[in-house]
C-alpha atoms as a PDB file:
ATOM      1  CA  UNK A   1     -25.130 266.216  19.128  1.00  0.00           C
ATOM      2  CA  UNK A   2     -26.160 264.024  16.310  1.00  0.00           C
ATOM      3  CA  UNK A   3     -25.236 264.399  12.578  1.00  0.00           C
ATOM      4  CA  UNK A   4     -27.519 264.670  10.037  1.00  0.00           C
ATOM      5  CA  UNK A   5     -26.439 261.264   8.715  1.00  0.00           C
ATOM      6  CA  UNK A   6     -27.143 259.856  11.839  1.00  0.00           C
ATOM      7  CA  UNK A   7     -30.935 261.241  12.079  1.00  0.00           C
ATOM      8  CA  UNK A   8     -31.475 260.408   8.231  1.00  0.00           C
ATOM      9  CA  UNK A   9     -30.355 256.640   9.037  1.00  0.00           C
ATOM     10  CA  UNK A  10     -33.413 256.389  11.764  1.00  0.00           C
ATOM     11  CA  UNK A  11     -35.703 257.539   9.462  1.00  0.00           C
ATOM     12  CA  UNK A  12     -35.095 255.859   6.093  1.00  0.00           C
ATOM     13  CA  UNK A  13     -33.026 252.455   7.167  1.00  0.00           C
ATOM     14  CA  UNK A  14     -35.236 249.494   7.701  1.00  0.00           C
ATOM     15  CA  UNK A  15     -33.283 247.732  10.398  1.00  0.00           C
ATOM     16  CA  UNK A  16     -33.166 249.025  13.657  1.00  0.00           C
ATOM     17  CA  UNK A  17     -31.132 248.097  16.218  1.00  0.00           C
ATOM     18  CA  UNK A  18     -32.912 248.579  19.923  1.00  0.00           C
ATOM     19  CA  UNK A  19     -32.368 248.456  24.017  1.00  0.00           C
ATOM     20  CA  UNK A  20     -35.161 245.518  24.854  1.00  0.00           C
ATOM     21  CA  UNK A  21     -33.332 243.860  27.716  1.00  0.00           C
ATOM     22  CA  UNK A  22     -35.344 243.115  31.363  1.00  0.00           C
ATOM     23  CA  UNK A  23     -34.862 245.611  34.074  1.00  0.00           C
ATOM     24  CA  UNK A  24     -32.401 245.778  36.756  1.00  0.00           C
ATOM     25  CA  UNK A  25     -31.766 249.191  38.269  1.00  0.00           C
ATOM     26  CA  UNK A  26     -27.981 248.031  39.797  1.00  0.00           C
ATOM     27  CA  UNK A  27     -27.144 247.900  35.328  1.00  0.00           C
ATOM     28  CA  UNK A  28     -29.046 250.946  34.333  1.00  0.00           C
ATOM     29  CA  UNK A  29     -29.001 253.454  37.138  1.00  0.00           C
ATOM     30  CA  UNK A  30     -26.672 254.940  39.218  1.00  0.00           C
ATOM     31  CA  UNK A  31     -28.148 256.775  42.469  1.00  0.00           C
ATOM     32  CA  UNK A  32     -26.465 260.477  42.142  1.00  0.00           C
ATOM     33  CA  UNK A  33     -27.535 262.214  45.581  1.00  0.00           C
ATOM     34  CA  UNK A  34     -29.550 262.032  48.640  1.00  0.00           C
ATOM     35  CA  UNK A  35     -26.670 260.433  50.702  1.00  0.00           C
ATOM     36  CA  UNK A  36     -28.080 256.735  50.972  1.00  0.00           C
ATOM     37  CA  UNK A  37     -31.901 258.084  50.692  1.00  0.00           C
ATOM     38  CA  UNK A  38     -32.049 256.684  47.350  1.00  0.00           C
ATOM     39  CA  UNK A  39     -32.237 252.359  47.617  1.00  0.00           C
ATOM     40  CA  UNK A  40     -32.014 249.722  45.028  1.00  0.00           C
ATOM     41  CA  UNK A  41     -33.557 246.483  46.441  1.00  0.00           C
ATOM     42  CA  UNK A  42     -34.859 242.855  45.723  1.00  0.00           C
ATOM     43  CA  UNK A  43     -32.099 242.141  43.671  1.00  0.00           C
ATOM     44  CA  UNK A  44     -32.223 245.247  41.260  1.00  0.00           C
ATOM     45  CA  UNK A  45     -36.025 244.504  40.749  1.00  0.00           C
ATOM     46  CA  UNK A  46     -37.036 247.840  42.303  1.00  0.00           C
ATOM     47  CA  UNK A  47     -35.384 251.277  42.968  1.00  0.00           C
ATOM     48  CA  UNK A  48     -36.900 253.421  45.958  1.00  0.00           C
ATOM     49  CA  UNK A  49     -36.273 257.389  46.771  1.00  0.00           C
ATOM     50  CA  UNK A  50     -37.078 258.831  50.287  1.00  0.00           C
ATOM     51  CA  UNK A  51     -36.886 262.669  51.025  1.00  0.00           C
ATOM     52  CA  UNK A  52     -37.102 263.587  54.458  1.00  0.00           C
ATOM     53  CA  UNK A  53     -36.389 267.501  55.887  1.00  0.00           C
ATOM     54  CA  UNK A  54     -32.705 267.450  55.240  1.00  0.00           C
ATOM     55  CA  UNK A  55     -32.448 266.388  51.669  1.00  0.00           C
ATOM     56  CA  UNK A  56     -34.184 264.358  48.752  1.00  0.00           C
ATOM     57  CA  UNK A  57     -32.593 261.969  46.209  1.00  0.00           C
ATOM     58  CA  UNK A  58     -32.803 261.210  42.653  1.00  0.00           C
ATOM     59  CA  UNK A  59     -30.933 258.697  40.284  1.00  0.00           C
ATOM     60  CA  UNK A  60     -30.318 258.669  36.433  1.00  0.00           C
ATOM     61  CA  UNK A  61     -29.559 256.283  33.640  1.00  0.00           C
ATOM     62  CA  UNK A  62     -26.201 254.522  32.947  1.00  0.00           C
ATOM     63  CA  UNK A  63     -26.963 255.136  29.391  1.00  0.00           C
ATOM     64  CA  UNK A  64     -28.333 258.308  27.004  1.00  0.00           C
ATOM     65  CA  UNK A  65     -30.820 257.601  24.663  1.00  0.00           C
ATOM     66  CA  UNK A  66     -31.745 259.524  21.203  1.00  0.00           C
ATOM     67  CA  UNK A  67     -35.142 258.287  20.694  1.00  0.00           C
ATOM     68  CA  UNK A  68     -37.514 255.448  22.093  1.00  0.00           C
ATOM     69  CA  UNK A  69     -39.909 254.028  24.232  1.00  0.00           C
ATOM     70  CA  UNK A  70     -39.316 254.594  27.525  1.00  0.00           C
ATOM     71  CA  UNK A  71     -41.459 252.286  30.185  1.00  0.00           C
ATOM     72  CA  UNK A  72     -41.478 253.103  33.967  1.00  0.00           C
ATOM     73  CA  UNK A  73     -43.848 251.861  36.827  1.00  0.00           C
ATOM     74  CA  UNK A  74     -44.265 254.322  39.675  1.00  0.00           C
ATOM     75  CA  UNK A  75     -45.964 254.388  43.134  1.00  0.00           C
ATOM     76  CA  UNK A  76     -46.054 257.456  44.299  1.00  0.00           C
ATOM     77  CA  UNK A  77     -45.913 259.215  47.604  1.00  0.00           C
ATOM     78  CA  UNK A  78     -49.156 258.157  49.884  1.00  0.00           C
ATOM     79  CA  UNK A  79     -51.200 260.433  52.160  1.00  0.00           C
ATOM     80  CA  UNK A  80     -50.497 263.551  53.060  1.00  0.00           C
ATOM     81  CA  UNK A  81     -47.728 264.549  50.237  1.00  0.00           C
ATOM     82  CA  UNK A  82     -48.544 268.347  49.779  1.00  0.00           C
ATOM     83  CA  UNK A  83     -45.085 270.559  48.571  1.00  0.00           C
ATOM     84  CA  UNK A  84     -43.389 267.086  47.210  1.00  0.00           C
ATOM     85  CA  UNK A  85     -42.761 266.882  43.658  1.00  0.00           C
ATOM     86  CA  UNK A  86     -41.533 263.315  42.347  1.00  0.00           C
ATOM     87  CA  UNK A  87     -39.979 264.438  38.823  1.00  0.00           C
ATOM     88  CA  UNK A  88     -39.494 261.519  36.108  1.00  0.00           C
ATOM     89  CA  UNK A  89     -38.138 262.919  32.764  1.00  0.00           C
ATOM     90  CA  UNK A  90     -35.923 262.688  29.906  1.00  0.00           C
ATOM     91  CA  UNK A  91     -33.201 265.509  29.829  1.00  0.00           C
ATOM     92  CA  UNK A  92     -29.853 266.927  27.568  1.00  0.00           C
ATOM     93  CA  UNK A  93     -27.083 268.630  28.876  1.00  0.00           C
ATOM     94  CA  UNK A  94     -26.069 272.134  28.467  1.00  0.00           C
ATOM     95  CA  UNK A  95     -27.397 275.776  28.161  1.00  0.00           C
ATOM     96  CA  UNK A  96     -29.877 274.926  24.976  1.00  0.00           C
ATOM     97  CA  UNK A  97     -31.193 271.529  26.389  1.00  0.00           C
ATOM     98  CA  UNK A  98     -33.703 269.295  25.460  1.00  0.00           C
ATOM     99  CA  UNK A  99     -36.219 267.652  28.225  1.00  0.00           C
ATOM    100  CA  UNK A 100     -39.828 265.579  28.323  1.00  0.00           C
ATOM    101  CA  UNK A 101     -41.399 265.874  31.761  1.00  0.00           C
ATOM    102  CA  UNK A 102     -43.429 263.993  33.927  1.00  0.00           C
ATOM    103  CA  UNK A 103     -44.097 265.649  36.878  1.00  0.00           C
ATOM    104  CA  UNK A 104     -46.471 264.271  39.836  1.00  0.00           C
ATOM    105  CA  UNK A 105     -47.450 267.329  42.677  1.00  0.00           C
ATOM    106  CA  UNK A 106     -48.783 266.316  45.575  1.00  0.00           C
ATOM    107  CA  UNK A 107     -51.569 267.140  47.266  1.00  0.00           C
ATOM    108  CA  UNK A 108     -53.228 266.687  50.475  1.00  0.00           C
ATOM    109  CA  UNK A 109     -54.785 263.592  51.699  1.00  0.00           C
ATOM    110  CA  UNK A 110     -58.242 264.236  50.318  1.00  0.00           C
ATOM    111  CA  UNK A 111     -57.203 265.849  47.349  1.00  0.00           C
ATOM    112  CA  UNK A 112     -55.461 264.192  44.243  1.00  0.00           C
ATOM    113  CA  UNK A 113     -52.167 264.501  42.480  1.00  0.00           C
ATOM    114  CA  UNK A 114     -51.547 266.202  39.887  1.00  0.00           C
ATOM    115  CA  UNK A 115     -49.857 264.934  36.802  1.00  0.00           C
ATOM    116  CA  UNK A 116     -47.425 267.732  34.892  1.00  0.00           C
ATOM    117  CA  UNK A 117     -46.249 267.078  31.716  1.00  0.00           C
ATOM    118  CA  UNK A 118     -43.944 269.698  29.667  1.00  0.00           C
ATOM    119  CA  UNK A 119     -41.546 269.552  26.759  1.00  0.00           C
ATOM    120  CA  UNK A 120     -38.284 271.720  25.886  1.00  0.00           C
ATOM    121  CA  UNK A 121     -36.400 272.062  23.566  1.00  0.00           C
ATOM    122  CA  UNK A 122     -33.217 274.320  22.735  1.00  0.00           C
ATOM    123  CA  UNK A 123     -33.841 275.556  25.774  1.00  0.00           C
ATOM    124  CA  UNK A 124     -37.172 276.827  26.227  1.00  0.00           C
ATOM    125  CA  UNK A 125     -40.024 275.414  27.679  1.00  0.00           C
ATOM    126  CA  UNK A 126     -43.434 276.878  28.785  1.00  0.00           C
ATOM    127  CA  UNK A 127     -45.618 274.260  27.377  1.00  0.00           C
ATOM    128  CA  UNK A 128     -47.479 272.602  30.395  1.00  0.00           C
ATOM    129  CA  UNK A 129     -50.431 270.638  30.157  1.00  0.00           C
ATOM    130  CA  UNK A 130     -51.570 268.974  33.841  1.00  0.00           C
ATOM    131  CA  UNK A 131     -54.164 266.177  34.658  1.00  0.00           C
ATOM    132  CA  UNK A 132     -55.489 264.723  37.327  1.00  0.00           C
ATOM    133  CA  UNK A 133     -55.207 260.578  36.982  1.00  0.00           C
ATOM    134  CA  UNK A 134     -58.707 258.379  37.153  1.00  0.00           C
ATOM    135  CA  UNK A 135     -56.820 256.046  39.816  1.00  0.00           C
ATOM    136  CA  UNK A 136     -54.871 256.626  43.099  1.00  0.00           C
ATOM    137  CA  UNK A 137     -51.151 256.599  41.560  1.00  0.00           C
ATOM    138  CA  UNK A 138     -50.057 256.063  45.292  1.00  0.00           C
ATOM    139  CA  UNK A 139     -52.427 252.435  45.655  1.00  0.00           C
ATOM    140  CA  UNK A 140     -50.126 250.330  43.358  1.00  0.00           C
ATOM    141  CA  UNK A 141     -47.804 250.886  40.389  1.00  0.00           C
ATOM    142  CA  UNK A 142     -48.751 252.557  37.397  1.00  0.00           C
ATOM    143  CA  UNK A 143     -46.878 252.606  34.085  1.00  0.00           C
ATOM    144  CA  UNK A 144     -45.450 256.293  32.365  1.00  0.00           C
ATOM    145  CA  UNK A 145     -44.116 255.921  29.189  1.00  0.00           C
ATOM    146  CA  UNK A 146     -42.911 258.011  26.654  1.00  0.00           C
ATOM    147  CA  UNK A 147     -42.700 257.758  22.918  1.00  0.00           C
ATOM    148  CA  UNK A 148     -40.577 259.879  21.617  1.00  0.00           C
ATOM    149  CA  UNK A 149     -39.428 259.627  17.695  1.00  0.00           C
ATOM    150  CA  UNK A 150     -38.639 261.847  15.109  1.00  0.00           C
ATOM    151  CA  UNK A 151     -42.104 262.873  13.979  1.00  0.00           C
ATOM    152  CA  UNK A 152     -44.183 263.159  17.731  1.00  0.00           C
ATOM    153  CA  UNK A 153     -43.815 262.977  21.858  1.00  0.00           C
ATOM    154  CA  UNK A 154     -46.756 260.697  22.950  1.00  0.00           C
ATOM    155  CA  UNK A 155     -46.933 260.915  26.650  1.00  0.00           C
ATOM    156  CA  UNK A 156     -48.904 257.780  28.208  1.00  0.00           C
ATOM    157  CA  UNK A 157     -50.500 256.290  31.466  1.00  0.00           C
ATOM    158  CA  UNK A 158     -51.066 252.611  31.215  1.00  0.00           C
ATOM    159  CA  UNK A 159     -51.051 252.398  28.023  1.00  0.00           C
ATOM    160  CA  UNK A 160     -53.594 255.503  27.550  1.00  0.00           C
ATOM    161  CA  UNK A 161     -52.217 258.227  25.283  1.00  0.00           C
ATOM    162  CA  UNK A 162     -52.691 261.810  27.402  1.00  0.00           C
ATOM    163  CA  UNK A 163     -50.642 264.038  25.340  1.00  0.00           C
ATOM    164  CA  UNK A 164     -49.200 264.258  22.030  1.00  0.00           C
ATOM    165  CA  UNK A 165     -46.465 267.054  21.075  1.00  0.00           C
ATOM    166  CA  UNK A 166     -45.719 266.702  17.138  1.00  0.00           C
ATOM    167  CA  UNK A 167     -42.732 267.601  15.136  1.00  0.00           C
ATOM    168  CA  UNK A 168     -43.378 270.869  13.498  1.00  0.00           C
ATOM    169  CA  UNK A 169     -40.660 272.124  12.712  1.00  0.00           C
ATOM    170  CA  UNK A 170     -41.643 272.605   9.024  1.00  0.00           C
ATOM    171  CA  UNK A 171     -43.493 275.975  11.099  1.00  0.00           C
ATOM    172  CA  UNK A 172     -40.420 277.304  13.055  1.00  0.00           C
ATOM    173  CA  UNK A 173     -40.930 275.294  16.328  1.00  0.00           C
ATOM    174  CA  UNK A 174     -38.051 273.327  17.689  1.00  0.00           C
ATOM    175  CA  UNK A 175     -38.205 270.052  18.688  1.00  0.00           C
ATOM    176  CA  UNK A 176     -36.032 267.522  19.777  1.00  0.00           C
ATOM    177  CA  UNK A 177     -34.486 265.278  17.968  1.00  0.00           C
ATOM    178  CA  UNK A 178     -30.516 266.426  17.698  1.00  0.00           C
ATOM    179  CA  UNK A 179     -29.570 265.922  21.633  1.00  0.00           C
ATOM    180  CA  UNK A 180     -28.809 262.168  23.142  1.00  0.00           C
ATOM    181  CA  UNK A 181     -30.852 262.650  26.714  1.00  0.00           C
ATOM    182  CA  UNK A 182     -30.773 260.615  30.064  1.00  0.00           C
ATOM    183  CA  UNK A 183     -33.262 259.501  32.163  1.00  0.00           C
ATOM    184  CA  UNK A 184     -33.407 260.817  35.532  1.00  0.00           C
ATOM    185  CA  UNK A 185     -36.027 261.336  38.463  1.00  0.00           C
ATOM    186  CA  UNK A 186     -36.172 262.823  41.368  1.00  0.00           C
ATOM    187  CA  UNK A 187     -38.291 263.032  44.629  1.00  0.00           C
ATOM    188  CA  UNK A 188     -37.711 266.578  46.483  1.00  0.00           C
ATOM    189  CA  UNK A 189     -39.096 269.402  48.156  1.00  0.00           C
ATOM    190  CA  UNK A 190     -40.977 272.071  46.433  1.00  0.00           C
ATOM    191  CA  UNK A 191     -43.464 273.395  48.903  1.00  0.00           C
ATOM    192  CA  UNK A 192     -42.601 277.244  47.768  1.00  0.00           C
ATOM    193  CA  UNK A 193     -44.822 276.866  44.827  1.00  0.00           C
ATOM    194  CA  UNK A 194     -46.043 272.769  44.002  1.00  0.00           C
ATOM    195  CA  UNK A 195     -49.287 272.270  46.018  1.00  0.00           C
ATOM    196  CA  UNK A 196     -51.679 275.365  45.616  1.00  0.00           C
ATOM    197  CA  UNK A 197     -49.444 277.803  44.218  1.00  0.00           C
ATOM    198  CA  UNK A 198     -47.160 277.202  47.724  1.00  0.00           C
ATOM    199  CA  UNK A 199     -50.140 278.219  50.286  1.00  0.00           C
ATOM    200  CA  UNK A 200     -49.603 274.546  51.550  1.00  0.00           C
ATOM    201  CA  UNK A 201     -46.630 273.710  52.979  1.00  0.00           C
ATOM    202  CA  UNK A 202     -44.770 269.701  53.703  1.00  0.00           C
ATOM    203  CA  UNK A 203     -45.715 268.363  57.008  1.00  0.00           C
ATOM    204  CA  UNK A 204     -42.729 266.681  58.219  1.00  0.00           C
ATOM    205  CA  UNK A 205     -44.401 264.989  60.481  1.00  0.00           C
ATOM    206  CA  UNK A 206     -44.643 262.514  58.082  1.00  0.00           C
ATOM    207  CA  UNK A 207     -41.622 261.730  56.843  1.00  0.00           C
ATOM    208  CA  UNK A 208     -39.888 260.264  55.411  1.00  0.00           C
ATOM    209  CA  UNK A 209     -41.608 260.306  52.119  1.00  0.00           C
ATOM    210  CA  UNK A 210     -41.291 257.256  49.665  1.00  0.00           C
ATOM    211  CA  UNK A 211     -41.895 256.622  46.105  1.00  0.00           C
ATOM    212  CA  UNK A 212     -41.209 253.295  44.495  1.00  0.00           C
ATOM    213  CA  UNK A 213     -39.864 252.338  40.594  1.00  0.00           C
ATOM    214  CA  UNK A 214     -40.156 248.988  38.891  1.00  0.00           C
ATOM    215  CA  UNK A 215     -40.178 247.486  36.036  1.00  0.00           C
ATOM    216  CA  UNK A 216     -38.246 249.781  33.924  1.00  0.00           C
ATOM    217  CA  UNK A 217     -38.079 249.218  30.158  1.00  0.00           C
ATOM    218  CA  UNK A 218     -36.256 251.083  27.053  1.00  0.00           C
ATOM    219  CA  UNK A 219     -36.996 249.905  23.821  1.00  0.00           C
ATOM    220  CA  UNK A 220     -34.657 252.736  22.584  1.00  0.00           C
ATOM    221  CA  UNK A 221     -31.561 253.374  20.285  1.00  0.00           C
ATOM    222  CA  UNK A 222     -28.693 254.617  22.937  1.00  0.00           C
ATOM    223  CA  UNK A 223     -26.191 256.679  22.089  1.00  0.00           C
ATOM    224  CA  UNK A 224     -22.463 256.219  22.729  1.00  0.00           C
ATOM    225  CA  UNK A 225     -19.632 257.951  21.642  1.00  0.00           C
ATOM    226  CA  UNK A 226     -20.995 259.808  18.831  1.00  0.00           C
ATOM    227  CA  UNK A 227     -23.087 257.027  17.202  1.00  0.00           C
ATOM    228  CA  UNK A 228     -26.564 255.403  17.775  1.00  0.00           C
ATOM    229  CA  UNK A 229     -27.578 251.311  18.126  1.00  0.00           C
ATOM    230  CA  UNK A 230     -30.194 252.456  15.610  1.00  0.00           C
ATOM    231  CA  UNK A 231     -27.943 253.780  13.104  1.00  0.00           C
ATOM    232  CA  UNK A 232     -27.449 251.477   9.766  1.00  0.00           C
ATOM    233  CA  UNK A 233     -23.867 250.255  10.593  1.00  0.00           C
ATOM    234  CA  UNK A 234     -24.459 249.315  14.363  1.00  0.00           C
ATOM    235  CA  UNK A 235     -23.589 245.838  14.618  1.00  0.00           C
ATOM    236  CA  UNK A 236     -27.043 244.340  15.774  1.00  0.00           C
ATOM    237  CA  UNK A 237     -29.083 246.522  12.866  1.00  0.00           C
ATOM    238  CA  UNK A 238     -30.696 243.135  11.987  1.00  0.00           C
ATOM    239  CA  UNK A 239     -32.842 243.693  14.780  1.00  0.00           C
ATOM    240  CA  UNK A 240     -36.653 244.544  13.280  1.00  0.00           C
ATOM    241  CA  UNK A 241     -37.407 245.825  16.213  1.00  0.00           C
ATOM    242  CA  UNK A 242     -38.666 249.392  15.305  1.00  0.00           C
ATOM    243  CA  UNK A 243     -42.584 249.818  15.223  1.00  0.00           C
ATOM    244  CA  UNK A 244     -42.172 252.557  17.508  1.00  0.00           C
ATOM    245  CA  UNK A 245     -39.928 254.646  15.164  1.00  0.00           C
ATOM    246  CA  UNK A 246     -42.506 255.506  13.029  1.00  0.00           C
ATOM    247  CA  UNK A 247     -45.156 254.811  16.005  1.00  0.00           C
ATOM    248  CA  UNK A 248     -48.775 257.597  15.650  1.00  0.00           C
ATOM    249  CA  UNK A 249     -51.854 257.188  17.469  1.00  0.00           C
ATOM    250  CA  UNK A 250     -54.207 255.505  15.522  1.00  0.00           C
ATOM    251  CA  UNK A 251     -58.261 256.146  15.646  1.00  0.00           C
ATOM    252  CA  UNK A 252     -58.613 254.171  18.490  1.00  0.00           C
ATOM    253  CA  UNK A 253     -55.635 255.598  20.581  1.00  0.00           C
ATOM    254  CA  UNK A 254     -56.977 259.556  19.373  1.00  0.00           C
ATOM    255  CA  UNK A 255     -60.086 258.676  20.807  1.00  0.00           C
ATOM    256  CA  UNK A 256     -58.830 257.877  24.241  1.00  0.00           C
ATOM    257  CA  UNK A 257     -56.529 260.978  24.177  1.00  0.00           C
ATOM    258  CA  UNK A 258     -59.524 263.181  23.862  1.00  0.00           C
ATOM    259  CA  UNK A 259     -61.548 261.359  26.622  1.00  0.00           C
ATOM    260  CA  UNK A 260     -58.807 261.988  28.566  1.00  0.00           C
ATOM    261  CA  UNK A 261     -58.147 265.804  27.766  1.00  0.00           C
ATOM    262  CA  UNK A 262     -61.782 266.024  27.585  1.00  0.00           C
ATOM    263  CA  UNK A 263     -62.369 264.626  31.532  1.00  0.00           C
ATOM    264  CA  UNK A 264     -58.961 265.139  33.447  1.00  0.00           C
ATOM    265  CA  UNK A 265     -57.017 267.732  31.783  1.00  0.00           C
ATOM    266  CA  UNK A 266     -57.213 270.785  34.558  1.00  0.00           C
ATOM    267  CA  UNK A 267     -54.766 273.141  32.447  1.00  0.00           C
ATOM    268  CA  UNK A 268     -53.519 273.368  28.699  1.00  0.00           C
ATOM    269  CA  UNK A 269     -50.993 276.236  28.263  1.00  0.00           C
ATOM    270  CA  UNK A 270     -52.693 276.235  24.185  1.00  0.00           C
ATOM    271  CA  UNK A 271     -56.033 277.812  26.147  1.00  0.00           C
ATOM    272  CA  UNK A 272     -53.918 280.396  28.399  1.00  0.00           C
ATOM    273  CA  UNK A 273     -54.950 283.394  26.573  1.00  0.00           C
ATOM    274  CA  UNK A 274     -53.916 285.519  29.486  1.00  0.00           C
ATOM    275  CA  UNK A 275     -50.160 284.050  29.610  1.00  0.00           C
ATOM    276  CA  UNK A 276     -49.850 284.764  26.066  1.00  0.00           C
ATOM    277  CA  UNK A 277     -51.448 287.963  25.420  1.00  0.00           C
ATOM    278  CA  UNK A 278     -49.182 288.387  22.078  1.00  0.00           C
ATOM    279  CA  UNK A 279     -51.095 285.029  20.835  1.00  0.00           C
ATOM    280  CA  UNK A 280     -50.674 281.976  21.522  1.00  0.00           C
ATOM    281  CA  UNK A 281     -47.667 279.953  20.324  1.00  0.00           C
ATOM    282  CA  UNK A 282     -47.811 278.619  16.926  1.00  0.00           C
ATOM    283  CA  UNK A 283     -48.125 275.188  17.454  1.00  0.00           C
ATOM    284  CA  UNK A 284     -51.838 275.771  19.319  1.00  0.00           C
ATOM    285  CA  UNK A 285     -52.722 277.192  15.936  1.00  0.00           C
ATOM    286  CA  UNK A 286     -53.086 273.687  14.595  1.00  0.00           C
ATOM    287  CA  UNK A 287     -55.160 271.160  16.296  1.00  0.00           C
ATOM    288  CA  UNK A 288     -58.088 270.362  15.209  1.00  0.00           C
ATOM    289  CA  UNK A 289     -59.652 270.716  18.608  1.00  0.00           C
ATOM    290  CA  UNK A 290     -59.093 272.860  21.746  1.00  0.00           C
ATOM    291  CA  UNK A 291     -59.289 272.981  25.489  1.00  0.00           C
ATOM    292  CA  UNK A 292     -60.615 276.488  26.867  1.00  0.00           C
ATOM    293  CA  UNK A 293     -59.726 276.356  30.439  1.00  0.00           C
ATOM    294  CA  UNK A 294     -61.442 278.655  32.749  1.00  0.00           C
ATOM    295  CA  UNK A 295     -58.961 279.674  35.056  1.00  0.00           C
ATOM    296  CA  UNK A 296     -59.644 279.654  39.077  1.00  0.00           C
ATOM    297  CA  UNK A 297     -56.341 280.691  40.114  1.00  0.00           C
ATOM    298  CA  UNK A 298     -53.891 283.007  38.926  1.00  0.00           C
ATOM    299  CA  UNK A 299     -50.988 280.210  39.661  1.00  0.00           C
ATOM    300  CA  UNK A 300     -51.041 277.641  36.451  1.00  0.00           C
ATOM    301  CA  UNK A 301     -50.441 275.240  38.724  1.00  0.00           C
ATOM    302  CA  UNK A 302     -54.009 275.201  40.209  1.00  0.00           C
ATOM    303  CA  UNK A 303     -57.226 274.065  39.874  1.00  0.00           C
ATOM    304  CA  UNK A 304     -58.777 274.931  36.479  1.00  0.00           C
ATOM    305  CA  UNK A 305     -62.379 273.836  34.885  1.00  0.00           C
ATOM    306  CA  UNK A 306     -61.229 272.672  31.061  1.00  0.00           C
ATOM    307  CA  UNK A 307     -64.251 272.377  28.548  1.00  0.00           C
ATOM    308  CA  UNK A 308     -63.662 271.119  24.684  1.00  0.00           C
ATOM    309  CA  UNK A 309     -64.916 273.104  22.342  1.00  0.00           C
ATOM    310  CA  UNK A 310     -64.613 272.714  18.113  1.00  0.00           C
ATOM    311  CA  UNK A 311     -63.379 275.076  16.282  1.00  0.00           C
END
């Protein structure tokens, strides 16, 4: 866990030291399961996970990061890829962990995927938003980043902001910022619950599934041995490479976050009145604008018909 010293050095020190180094998956990730499923090919250029009926696969990062911009390029799954989740997240270790999802469901052929996005921290969760994408993420690669620094989450799709979590802890609600994390994704089997609340189930018939990573990038301060690349002592802190660090979405950026949550949000867990009949949680209490989703389906994971209304 970090020190205090440590967090007040990436906030207040001027030179940052940061990961910017071209991709190869054979230095930055290590396949962890699926018993030769998971591939690195063309030289480290791309990384490739298959799931078929016996097992899926998944591979992390060599290194743990404590804030950055993390880059990815995806293809996902094509055709019929109903039950199959492809997970690509940031995660801690232990009982109180911290974790930024991405989360793509499949769907049937004629329907599209659905993009999950949640946040934890210390542990607890429960703060989904889902979207469907304005492209078909299983045509060509698409970029997923995440900006994550001390004062906001900015979740993006090339280069389009989609959701923005903010530090408020100044009103009781964790965040994180204490806990190194690793990157990690998965492709696997979740047809119990992932595509229409479970009702559709994986055809096997045509698998094995495939989804595809390239171009990986993390312009990030990593964390080894108890100390950050970005702290003031690190060796390379002459690096000025640290807009992100103190990165916000300007006006330009905010308006393309609300076209988006305006047009392809399908559920915000800030509009589930019925999930949290107690009130919702305190950080819903302060945008400026909300999402009222009317739901179709008891299962969050459905369908839902999101209008934006002022308030």
């Amino acid at each position: 866990m970090a020190s205090p010293a440590v967090i007040s050095s990436l906030l207040f020190y001027s030179f940052i030291a940061a990961s910017t180094v071209a991709a190869n998956f054979h230095r930055d990730f290590d396949i962890t399961w699926g018993d030769g499923r998971g591939k690195i090919v063309n030289n480290g250029d791309v990384l490739t996970l298959s799931l078929d009926k016996a097992s899926g696969s998944g591979f992390q990062s060599k290194n743990e990061y404590l804030f950055g911009k993390i880059d990815m390029q995806l293809k996902l799954v094509p055709g019929n890829s109903a039950g199959i989740v492809t997970a690509y997240y940031l995660s801690s270790k232990g009982s109180n962990w911290d974790e930024i999802d991405f989360e793509f469901l499949g769907n049937l052929s004629s329907d599209p995927y659905i993009l999950h996005t949640n946040v934890f921290s210390q542990g607890k969760g429960n703060r989904e938003q889902q979207f469907y994408l304005w492209f078909d993420p299983t045509a060509d690669f698409h970029t997923y980043s995440i900006l994550w620094n001390p004062q906001r989450i900015i979740f993006s799709v090339d280069g389009t902001p989609i959701r923005e979590f903010k530090n408020l802890e100044s009103m009781g609600v964790p965040f994180p910022k204490d806990q190194p994390m690793r990157i990690y994704s998965s492709l696997w089997n979740a047809d119990d619950w992932a595509t229409r609340g479970g009702v559709v189930k994986t055809d096997w018939t045509q698998a094995p599934f495939t989804a595809s990573y390239r171009n990986f990038n993390a312009n990030a301060c990593i964390w080894s041995t108890g100390s950050s690349s970005c702290s003031s002592n690190s060796p390379a802190a002459s690096k000025p490479n640290n807009e992100w660090l103190s990165q916000d979405l300007d006006s330009s950026n905010q308006e393309r976050l609300q076209w988006v949550q305006k047009n392809y949000m399908i559920y915000n867990y800030c509009a589930d009145t019925k999930r949290f009949p107690q009130g919702l949680p305190t950080e819903c209490n302060t945008a400026q604008k909300k999402y009222r989703c009317f739901i179709l389906n008891s299962t969050f994971s459905q369908l839902f018909d999101c209008k934006m209304l002022k308030v």
